[in-house]
C-alpha atoms as a PDB file:
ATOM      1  CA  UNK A   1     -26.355 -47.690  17.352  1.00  0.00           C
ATOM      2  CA  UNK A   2     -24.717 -50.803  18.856  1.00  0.00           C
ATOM      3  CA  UNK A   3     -21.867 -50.562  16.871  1.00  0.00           C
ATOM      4  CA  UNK A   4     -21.644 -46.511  18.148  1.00  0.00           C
ATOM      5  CA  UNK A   5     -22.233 -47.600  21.787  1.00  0.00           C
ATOM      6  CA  UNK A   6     -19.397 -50.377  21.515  1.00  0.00           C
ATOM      7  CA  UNK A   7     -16.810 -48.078  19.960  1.00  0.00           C
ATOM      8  CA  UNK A   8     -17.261 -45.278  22.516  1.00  0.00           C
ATOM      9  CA  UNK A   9     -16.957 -47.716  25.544  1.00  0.00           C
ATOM     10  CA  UNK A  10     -14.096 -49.346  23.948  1.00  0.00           C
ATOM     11  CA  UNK A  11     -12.158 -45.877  23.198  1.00  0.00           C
ATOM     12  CA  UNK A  12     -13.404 -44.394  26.849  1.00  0.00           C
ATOM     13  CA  UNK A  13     -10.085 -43.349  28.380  1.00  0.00           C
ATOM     14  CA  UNK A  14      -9.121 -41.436  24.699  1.00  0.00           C
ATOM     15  CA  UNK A  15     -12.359 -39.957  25.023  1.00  0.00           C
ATOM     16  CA  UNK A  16     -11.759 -38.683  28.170  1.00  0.00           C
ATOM     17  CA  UNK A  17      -8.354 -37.340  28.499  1.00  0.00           C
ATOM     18  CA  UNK A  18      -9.509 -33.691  28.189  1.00  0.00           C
ATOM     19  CA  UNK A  19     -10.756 -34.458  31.692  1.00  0.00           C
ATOM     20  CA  UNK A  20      -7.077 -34.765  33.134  1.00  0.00           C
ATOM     21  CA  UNK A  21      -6.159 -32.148  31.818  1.00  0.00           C
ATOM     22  CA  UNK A  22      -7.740 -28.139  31.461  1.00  0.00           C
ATOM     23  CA  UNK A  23      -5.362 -27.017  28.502  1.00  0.00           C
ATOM     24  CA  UNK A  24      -6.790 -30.079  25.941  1.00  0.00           C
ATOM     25  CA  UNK A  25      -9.195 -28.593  24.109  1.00  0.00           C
ATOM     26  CA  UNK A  26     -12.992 -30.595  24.155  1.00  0.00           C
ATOM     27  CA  UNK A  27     -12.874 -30.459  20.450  1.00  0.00           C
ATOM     28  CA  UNK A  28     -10.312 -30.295  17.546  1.00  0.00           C
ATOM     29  CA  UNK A  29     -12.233 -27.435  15.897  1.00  0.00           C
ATOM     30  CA  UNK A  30      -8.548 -25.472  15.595  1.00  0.00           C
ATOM     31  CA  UNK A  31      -6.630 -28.323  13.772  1.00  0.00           C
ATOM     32  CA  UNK A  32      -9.801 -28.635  11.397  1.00  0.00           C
ATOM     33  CA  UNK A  33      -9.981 -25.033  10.959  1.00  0.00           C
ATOM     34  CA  UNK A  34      -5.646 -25.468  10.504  1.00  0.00           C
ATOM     35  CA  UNK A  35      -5.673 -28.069   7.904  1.00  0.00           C
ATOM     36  CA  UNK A  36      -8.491 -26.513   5.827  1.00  0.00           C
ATOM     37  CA  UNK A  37      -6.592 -24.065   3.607  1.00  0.00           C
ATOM     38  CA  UNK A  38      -4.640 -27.418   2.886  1.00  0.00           C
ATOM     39  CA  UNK A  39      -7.049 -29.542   1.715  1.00  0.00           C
ATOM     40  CA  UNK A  40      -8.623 -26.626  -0.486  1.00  0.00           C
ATOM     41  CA  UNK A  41      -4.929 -25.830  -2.092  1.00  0.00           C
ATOM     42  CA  UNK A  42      -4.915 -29.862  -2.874  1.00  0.00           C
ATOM     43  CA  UNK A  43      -8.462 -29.940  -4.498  1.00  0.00           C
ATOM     44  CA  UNK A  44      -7.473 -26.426  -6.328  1.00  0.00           C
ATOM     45  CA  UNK A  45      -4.264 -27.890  -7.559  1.00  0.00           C
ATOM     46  CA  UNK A  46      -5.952 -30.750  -9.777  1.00  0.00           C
ATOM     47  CA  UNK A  47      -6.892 -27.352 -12.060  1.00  0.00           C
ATOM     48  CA  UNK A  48      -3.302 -26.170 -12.703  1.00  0.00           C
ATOM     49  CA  UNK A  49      -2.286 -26.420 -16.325  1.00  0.00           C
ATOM     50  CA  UNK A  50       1.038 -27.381 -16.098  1.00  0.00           C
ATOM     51  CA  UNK A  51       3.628 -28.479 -12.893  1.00  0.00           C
ATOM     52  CA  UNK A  52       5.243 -25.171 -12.802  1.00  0.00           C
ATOM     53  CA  UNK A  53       1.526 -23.426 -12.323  1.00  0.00           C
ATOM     54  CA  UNK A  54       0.596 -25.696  -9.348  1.00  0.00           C
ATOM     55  CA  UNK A  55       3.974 -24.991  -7.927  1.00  0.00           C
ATOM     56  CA  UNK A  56       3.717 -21.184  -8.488  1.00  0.00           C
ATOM     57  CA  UNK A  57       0.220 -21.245  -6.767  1.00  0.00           C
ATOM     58  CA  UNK A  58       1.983 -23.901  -3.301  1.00  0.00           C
ATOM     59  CA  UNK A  59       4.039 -20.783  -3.884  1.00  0.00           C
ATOM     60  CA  UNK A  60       1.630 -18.243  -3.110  1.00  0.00           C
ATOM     61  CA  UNK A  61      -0.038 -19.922  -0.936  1.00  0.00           C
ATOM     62  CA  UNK A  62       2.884 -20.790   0.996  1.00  0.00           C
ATOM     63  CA  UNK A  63       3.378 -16.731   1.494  1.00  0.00           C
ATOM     64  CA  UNK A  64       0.108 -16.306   2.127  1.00  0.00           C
ATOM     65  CA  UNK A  65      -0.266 -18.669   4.961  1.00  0.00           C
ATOM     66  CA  UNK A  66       2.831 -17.770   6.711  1.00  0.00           C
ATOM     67  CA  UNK A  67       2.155 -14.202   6.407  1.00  0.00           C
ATOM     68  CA  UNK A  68      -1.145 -14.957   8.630  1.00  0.00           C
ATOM     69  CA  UNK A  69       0.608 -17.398  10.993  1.00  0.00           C
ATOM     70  CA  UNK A  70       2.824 -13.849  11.658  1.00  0.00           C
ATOM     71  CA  UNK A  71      -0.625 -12.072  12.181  1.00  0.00           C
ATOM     72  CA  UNK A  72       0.549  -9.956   9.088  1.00  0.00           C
ATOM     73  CA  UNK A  73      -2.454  -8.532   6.694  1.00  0.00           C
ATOM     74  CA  UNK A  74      -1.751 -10.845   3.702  1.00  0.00           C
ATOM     75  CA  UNK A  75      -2.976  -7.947   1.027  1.00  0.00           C
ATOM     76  CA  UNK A  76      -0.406  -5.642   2.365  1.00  0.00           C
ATOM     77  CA  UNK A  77       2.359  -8.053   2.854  1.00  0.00           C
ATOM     78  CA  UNK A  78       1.903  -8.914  -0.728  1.00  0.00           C
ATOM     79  CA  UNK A  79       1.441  -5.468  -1.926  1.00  0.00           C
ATOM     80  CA  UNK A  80       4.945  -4.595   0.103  1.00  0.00           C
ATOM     81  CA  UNK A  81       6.920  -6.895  -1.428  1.00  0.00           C
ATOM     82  CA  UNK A  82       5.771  -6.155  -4.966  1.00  0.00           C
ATOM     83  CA  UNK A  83       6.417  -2.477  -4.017  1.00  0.00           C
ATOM     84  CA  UNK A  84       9.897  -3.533  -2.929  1.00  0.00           C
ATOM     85  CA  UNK A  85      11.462  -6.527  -4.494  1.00  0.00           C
ATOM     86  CA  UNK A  86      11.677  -4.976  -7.874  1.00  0.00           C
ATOM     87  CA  UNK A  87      13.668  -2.742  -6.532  1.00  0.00           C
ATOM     88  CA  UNK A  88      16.408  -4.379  -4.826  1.00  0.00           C
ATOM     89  CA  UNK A  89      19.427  -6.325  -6.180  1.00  0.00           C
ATOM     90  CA  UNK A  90      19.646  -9.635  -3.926  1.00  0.00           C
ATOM     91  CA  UNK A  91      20.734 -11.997  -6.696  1.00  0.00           C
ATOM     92  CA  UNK A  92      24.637 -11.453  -5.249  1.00  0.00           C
ATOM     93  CA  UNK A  93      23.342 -11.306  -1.847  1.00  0.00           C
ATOM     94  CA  UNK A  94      20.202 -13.543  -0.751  1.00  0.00           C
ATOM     95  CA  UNK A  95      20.871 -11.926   2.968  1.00  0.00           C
ATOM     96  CA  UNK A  96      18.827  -9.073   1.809  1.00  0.00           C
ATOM     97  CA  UNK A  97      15.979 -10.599   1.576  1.00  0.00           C
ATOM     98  CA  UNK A  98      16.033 -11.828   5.440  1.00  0.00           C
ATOM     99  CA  UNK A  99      14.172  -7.807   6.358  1.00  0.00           C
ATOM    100  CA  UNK A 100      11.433  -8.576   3.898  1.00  0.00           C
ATOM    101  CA  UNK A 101      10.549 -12.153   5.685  1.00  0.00           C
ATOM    102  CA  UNK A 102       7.489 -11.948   7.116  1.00  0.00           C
ATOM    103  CA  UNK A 103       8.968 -11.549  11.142  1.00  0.00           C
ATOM    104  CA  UNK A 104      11.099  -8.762  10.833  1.00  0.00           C
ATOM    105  CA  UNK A 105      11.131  -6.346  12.530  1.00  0.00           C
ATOM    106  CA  UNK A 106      10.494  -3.741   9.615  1.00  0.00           C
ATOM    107  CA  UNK A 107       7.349  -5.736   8.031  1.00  0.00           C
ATOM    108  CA  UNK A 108       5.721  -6.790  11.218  1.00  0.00           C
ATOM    109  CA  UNK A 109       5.221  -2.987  11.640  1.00  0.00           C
ATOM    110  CA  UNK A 110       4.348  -2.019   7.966  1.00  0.00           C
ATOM    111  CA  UNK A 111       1.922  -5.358   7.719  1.00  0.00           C
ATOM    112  CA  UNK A 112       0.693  -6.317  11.245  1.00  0.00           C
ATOM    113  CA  UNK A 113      -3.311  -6.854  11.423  1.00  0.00           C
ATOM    114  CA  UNK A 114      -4.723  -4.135  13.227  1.00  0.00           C
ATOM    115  CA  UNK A 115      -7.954  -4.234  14.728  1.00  0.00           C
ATOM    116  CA  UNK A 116     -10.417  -1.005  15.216  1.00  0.00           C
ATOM    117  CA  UNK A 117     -10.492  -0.727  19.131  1.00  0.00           C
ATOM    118  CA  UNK A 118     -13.825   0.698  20.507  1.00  0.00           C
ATOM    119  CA  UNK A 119     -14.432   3.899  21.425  1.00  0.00           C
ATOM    120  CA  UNK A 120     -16.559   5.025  24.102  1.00  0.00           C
ATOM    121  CA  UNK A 121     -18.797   7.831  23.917  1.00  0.00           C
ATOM    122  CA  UNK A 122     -19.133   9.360  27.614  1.00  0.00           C
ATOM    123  CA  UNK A 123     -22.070  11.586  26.848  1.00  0.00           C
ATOM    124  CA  UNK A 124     -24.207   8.682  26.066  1.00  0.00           C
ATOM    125  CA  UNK A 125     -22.520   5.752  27.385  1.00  0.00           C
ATOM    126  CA  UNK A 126     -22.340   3.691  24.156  1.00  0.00           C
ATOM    127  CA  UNK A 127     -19.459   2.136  21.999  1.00  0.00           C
ATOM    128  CA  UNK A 128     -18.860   3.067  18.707  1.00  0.00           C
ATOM    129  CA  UNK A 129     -16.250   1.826  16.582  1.00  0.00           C
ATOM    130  CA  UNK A 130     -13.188   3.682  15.197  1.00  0.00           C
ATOM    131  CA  UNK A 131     -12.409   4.191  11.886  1.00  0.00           C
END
């Protein structure tokens, strides 16, 4: 407990920054929750059978996670592009492939997240969701 109390009081004004400013979070909960997906890719990738598997799956992932940091739903981005790629010819031209990234303008509307917004039901004053 000593050791506790004389670590705090020594790292006092780092401990209280979030007091000088309102934007600084009280916790890092976020950049936990950020670096997660990380650390579970890392501890996944020790059970790859060869290099080219573990870079086919930082692959994936890769999509994956930058699909959601574009608040795209990763299933459908995914399903998209295996609708579409096989389809196209962008080995002459790798500019084609610049409407299927995961902020245009074309995929953010065929893939965006959407969320059920509540309905309310004026005869009885309730919410119920939509479908």
């Amino acid at each position: 407990l000593k050791k506790a109390l004389g670590y705090t009081l020594n790292h006092k004004k780092y401990f209280t920054n979030f007091l000088l400013d309102g934007k600084i979070p009280l916790s890092n909960n976020l950049s936990e929750i950020a670096v997660k997906p990380v650390a579970i890719t890392r501890k996944n990738s020790l059970f790859s059978d060869s290099a080219a598997g573990a870079e086919a799956s930082a692959t994936v992932f890769s999509i994956i996670n930058t699909a959601a940091a574009n608040n795209l739903d990763a299933y459908k981005y995914l399903e998209y592009l295996f609708r579409k790629l096989p389809n196209i010819n962008f080995a002459s031209n790798y500019s084609v492939l610049d409407e299927y990234l995961p902020w245009a303008d074309k995929i953010q509307f065929e893939c965006k997240i959407t969320t059920a917004e509540p309905e309310i039901n004026q005869k009885e004053g309730s919410c119920s969701e939509s479908a």
